[in-house]
N, C-alpha and C. Protein backbone atom coordinates (compact mmCIF):
# COMPACT_ATOMS: atom_id res chain seq x y z
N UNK A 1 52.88 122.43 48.12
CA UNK A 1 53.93 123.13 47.43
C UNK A 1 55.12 123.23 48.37
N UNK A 2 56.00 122.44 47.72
CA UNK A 2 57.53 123.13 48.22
C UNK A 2 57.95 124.63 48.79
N UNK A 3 57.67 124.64 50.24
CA UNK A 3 58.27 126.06 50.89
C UNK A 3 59.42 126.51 50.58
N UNK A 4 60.81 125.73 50.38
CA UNK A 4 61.37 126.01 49.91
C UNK A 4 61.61 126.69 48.51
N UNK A 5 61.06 125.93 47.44
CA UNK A 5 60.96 126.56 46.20
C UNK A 5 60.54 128.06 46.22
N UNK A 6 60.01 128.75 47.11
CA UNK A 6 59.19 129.80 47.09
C UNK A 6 60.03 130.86 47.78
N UNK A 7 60.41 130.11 49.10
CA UNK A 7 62.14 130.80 49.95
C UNK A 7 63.05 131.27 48.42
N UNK A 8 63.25 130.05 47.82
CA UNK A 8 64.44 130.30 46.66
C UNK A 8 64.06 131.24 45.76
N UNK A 9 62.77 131.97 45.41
CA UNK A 9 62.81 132.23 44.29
C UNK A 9 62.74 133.70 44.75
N UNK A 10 62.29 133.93 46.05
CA UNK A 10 62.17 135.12 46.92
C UNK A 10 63.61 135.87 47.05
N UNK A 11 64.83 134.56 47.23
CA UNK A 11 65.95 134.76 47.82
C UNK A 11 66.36 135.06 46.00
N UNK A 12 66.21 134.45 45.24
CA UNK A 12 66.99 134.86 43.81
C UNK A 12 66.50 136.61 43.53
N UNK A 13 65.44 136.71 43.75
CA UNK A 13 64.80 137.71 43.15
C UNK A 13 65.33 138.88 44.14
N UNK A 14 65.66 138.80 45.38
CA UNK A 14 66.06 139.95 46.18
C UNK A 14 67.79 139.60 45.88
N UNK A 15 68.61 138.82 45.73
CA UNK A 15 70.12 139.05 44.87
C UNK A 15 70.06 139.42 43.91
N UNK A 16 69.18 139.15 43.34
CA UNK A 16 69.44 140.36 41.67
C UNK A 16 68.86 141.38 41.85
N UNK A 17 68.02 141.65 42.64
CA UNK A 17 67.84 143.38 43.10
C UNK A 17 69.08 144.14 43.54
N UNK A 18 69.80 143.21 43.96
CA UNK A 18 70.93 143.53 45.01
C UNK A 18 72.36 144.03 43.95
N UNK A 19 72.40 142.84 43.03
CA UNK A 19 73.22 143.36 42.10
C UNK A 19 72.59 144.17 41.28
N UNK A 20 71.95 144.12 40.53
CA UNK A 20 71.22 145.86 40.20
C UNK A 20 71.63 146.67 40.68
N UNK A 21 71.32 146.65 41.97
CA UNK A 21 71.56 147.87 42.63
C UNK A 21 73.49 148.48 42.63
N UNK A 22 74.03 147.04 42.62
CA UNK A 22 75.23 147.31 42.76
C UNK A 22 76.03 147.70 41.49
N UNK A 23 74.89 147.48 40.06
CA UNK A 23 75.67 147.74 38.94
C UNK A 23 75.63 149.19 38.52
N UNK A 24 74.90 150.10 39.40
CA UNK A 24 74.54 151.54 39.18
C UNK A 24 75.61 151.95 39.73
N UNK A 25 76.42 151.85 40.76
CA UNK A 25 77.70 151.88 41.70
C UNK A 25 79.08 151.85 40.98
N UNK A 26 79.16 150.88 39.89
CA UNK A 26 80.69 150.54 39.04
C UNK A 26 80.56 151.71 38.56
N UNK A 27 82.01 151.81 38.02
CA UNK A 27 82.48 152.95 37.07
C UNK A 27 83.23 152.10 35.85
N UNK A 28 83.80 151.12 35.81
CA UNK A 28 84.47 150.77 34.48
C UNK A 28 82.88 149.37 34.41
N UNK A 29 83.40 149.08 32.69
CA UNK A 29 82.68 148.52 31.98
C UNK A 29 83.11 147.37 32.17
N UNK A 30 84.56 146.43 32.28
CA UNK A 30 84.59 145.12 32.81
C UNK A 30 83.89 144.93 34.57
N UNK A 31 83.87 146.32 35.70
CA UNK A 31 82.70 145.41 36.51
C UNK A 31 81.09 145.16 36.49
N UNK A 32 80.87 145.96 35.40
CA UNK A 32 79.41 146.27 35.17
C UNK A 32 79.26 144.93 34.05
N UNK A 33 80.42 144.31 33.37
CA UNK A 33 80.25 143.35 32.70
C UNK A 33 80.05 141.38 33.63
N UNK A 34 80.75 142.18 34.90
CA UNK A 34 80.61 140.98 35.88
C UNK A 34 79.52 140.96 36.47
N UNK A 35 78.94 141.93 36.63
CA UNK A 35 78.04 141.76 37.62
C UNK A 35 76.51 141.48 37.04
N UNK A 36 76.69 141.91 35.58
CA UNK A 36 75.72 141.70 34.42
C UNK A 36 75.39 140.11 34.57
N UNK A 37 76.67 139.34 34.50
CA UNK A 37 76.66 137.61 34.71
C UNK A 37 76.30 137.56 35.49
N UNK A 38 76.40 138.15 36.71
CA UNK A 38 75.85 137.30 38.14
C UNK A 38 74.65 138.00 38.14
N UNK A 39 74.19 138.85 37.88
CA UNK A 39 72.51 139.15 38.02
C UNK A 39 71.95 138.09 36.73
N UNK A 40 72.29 138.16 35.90
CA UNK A 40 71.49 137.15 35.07
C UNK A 40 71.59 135.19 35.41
N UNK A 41 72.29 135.15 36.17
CA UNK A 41 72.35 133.74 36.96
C UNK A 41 71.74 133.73 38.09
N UNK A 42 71.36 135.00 38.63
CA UNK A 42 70.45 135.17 39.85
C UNK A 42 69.41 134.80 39.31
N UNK A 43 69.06 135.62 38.01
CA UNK A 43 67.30 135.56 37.79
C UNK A 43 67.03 134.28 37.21
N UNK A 44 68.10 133.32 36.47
CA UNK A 44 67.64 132.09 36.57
C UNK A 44 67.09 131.57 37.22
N UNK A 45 68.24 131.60 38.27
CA UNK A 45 67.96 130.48 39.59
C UNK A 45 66.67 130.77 39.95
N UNK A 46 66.50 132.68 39.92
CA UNK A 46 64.83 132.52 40.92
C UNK A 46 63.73 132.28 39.61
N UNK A 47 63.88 132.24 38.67
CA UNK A 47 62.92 131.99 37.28
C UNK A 47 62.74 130.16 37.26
N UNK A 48 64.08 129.52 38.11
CA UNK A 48 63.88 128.15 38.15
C UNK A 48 63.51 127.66 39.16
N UNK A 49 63.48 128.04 39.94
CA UNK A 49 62.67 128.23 42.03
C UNK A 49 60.91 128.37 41.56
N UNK A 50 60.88 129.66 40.61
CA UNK A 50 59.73 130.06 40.70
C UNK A 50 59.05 128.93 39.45
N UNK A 51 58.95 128.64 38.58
CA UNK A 51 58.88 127.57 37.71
C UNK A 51 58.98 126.13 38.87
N UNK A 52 59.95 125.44 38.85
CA UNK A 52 59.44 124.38 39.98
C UNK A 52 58.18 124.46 41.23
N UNK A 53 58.21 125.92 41.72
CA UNK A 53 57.07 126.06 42.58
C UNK A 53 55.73 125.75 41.71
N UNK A 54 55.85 126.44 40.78
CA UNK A 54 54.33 126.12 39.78
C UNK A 54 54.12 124.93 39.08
N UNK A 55 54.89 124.05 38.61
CA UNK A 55 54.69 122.79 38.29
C UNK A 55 54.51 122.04 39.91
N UNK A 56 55.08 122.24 41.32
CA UNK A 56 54.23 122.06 42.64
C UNK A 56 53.23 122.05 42.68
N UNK A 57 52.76 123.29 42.42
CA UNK A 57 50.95 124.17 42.75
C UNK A 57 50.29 123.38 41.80
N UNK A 58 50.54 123.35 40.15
CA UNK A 58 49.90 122.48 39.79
C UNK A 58 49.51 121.22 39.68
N UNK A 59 50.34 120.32 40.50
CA UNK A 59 50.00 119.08 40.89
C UNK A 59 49.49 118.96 41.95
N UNK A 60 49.06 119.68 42.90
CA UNK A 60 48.90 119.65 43.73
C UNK A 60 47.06 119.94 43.56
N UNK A 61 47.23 121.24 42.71
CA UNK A 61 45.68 121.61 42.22
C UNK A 61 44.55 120.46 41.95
N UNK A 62 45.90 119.57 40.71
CA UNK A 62 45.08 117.96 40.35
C UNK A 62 45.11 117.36 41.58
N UNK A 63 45.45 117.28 42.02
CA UNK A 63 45.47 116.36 43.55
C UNK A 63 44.24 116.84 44.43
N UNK A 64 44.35 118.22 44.15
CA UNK A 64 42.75 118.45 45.18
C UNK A 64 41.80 118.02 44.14
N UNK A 65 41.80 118.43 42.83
CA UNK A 65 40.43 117.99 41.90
C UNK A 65 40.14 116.82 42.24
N UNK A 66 41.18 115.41 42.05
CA UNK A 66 40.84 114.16 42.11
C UNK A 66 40.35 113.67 43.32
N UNK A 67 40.24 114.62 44.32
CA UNK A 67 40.03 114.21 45.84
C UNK A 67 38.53 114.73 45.86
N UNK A 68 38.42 115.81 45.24
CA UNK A 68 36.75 116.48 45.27
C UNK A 68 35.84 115.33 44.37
N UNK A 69 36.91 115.21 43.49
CA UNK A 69 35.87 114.28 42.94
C UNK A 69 35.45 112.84 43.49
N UNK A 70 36.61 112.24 44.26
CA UNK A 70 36.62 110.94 44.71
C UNK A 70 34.90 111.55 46.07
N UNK A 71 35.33 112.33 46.58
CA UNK A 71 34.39 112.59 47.76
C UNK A 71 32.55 113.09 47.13
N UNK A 72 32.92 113.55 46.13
CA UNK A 72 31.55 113.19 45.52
C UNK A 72 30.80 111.97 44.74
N UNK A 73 31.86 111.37 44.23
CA UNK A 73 31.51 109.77 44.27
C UNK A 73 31.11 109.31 45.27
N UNK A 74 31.64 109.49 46.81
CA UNK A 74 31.48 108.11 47.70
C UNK A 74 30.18 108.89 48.19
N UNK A 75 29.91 110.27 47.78
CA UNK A 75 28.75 110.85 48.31
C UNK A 75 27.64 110.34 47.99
N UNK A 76 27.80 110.49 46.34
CA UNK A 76 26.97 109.62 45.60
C UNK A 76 26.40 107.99 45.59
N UNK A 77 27.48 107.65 46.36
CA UNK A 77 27.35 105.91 46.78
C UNK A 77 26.61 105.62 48.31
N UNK A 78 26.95 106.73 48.62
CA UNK A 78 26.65 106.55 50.21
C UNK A 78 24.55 106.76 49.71
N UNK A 79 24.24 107.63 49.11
CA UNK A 79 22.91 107.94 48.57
C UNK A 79 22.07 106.64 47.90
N UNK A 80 23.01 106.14 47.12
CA UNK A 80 22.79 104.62 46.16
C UNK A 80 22.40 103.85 46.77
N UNK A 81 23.59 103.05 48.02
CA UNK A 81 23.85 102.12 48.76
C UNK A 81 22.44 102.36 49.72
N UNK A 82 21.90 102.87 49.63
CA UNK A 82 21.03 103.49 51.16
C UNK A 82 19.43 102.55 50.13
N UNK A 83 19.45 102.56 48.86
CA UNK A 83 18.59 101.78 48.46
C UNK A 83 18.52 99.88 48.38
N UNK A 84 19.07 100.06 48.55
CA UNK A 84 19.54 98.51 48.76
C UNK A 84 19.07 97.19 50.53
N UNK A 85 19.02 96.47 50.12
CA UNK A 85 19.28 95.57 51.14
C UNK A 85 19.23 94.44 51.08
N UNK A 86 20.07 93.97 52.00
CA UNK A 86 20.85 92.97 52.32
C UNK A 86 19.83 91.55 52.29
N UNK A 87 19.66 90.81 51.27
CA UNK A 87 18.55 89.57 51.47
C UNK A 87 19.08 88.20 50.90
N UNK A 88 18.01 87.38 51.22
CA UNK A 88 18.40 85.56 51.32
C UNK A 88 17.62 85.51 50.12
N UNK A 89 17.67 85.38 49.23
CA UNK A 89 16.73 85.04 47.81
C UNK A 89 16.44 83.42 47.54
N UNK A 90 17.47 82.60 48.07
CA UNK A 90 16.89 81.13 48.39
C UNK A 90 18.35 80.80 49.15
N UNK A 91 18.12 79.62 49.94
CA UNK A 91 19.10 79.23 50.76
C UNK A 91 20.74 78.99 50.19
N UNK A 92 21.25 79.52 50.77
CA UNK A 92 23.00 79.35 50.41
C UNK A 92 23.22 80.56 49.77
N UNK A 93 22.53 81.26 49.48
CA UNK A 93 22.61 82.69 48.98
C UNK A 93 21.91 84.56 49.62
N UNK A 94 23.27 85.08 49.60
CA UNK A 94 22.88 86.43 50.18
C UNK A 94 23.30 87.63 49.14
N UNK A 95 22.53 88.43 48.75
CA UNK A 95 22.56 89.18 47.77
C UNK A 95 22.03 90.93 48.17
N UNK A 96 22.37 91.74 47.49
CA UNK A 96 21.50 93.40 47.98
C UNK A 96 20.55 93.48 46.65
N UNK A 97 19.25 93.17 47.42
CA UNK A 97 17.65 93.92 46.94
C UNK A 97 17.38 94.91 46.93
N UNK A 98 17.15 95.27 45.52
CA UNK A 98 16.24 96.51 45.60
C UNK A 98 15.49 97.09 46.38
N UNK A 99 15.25 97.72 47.62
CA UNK A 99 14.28 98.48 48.32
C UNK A 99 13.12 98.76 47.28
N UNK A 100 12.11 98.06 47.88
CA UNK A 100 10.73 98.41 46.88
C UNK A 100 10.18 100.10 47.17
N UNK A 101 10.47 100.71 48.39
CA UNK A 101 10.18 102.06 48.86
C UNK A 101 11.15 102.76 48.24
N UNK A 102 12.30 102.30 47.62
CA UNK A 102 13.50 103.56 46.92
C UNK A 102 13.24 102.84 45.25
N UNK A 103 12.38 101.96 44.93
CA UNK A 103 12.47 101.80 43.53
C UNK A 103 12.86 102.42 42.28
N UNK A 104 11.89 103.85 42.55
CA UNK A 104 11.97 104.95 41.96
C UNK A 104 11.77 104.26 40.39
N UNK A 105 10.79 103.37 40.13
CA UNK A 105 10.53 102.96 38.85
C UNK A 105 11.29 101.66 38.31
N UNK A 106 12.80 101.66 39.03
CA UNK A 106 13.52 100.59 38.42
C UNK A 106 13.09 99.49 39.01
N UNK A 107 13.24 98.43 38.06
CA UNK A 107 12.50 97.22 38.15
C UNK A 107 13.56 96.09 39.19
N UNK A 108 12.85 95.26 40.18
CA UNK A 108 13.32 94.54 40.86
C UNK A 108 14.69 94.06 40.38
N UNK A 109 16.02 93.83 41.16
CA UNK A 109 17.01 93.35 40.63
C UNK A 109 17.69 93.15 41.93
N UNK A 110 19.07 92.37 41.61
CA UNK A 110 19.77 91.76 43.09
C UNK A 110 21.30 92.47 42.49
N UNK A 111 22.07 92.83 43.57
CA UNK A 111 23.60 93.37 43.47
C UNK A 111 24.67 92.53 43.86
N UNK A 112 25.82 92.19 43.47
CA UNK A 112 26.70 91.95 43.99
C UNK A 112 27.32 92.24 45.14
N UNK A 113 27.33 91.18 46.24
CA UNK A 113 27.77 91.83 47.69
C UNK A 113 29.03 92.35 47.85
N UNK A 114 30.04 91.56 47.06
CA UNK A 114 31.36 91.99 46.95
C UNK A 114 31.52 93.50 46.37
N UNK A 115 30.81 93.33 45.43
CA UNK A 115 31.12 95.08 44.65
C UNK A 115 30.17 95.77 45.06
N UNK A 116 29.43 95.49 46.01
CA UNK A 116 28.70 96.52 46.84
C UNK A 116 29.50 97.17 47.67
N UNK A 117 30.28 95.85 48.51
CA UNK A 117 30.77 96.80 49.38
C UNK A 117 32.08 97.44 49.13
N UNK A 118 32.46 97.19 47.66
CA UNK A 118 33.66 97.74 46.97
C UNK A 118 32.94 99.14 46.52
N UNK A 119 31.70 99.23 47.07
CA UNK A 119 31.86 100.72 46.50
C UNK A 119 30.80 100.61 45.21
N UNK A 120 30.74 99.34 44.69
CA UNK A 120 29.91 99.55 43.62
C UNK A 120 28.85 99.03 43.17
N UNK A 121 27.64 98.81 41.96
CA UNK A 121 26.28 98.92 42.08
C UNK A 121 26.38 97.79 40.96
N UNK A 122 26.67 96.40 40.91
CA UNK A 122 26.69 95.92 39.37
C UNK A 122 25.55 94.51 40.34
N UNK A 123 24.63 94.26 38.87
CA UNK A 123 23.45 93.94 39.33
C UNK A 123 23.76 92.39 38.96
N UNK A 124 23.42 90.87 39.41
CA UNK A 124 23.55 89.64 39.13
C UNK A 124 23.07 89.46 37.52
N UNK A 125 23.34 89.00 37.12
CA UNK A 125 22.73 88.13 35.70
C UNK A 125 22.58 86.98 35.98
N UNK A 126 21.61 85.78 35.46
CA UNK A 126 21.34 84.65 35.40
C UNK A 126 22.19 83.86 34.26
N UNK A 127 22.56 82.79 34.64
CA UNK A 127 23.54 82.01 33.71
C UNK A 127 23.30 81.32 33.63
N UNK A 128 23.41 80.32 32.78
CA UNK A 128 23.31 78.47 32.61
C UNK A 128 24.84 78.32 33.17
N UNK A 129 24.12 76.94 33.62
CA UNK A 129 25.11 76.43 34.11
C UNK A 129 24.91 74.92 33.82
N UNK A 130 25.89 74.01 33.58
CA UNK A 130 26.39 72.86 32.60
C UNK A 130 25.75 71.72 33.43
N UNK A 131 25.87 72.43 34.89
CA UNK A 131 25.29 70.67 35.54
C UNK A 131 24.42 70.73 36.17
N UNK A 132 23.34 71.88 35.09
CA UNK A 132 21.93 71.46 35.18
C UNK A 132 20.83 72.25 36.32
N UNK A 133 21.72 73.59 36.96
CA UNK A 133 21.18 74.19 38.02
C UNK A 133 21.28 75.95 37.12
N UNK A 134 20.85 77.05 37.66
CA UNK A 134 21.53 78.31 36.74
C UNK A 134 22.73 79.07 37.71
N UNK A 135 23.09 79.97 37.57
CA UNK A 135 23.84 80.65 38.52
C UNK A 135 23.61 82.28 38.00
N UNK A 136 23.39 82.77 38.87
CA UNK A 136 23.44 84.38 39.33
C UNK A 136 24.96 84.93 39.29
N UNK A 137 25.32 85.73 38.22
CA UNK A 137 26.96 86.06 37.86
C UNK A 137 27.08 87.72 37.72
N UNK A 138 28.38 87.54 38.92
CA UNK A 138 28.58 89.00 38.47
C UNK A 138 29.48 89.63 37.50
N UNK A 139 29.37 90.29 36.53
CA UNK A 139 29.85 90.45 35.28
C UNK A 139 31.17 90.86 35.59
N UNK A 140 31.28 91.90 36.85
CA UNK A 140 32.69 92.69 37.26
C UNK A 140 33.53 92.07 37.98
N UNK A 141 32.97 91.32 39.35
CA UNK A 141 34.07 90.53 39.79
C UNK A 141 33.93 89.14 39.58
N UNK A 142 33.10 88.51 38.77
CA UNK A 142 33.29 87.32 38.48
C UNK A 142 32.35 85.89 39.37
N UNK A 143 32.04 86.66 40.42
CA UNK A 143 31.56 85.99 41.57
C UNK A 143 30.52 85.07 41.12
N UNK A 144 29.81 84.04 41.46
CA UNK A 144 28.89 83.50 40.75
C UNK A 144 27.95 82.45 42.37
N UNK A 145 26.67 82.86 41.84
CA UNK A 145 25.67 81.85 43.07
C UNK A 145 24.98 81.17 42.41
N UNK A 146 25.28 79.55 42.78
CA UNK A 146 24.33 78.27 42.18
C UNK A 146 23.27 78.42 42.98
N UNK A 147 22.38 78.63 41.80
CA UNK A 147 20.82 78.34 42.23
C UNK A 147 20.42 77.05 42.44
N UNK A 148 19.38 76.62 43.13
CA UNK A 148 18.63 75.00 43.29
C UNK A 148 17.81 74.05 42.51
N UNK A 149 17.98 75.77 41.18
CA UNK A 149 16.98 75.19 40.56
C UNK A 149 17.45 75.83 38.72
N UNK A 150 17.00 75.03 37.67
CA UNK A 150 17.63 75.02 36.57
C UNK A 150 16.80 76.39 35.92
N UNK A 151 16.61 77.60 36.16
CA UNK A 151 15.80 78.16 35.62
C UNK A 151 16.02 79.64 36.70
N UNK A 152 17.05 80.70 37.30
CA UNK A 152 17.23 81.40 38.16
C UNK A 152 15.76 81.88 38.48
N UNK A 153 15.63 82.54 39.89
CA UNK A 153 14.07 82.60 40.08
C UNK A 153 14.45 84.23 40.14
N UNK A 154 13.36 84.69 39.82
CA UNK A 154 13.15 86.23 39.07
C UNK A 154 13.12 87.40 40.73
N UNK A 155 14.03 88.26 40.38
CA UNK A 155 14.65 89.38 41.46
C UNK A 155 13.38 89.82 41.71
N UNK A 156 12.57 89.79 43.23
CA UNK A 156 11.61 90.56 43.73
C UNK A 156 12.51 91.67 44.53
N UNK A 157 11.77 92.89 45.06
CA UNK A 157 11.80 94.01 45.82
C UNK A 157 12.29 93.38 47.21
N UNK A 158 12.89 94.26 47.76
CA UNK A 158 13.51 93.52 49.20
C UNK A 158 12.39 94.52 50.06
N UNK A 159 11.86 94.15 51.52
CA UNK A 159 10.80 94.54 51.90
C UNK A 159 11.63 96.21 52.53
N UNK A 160 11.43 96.33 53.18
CA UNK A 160 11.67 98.04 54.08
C UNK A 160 12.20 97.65 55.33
């Protein structure tokens, strides 16, 4: 939040105390009519100090939400990622295995290394492929591994 905005609205709000104070003081009705204007242009200004400060605070509020939340995501990933590892499933290819000790029921599968280490968990699919070999594809970034053989060979558990 803007320190300033908060100075200003402090500083509006103690000048129109000030003229207040000074409109109890007049005796004719044209200075009590001047000073009427300038206290009510005071309390703008600090009604518009104090208003800009709070459209501040509240972006700022979203700004911490989206940060709590980003940090419980990567919390959550850092927990994920910890099941995984890093394996050769046939030559020319490196992929993240399921940990057979973190299974937790889910059935053998291989991850994308790229969107692993982007942070994220998207699992290979098997594809045909036209010239006769299959390929392992990742749906999110596109990435794709030619297998050796026309038929992808089925995701085992990566050891411990």
């Amino acid at each position: 939040m803007d320190l300033t905005l908060i100075q200003g609205a402090i500083s509006g709000m103690k000048t129109a105390s000030d003229i207040a104070k000074a409109i109890l003081e007049l005796k004719s009705m044209t200075d009590v009519q001047g000073k009427v204007i300038e206290l009510q242009s005071a309390i703008l200004s600090a009604q518009s100090s104090a208003l800009s400060a709070n459209v501040d605070q509240a972006a700022m509020a979203e700004e911490i939400r989206q940060l709590r939340e980003r940090i419980e995501a990567l919390a959550r990933w850092g927990e994920e990622r910890k099941r995984y590892r890093l394996v050769r499933p046939f030559d020319g290819a490196v992929v993240y295995g399921l940990r057979a000790s973190m299974a937790d029921g889910d059935p053998p599968h291989w991850i994308c290394t790229k969107c692993y280490e982007d942070g994220r968990k998207v699992i290979l699919n098997p594809k045909e492929n036209p010239k006769g070999s299959s390929l392992l594809s990742c749906p999110t970034c596109k990435a794709e591994i030619v297998t050796p053989w026309r038929n992808a060979p089925e995701p085992a558990y990566a050891a411990d």
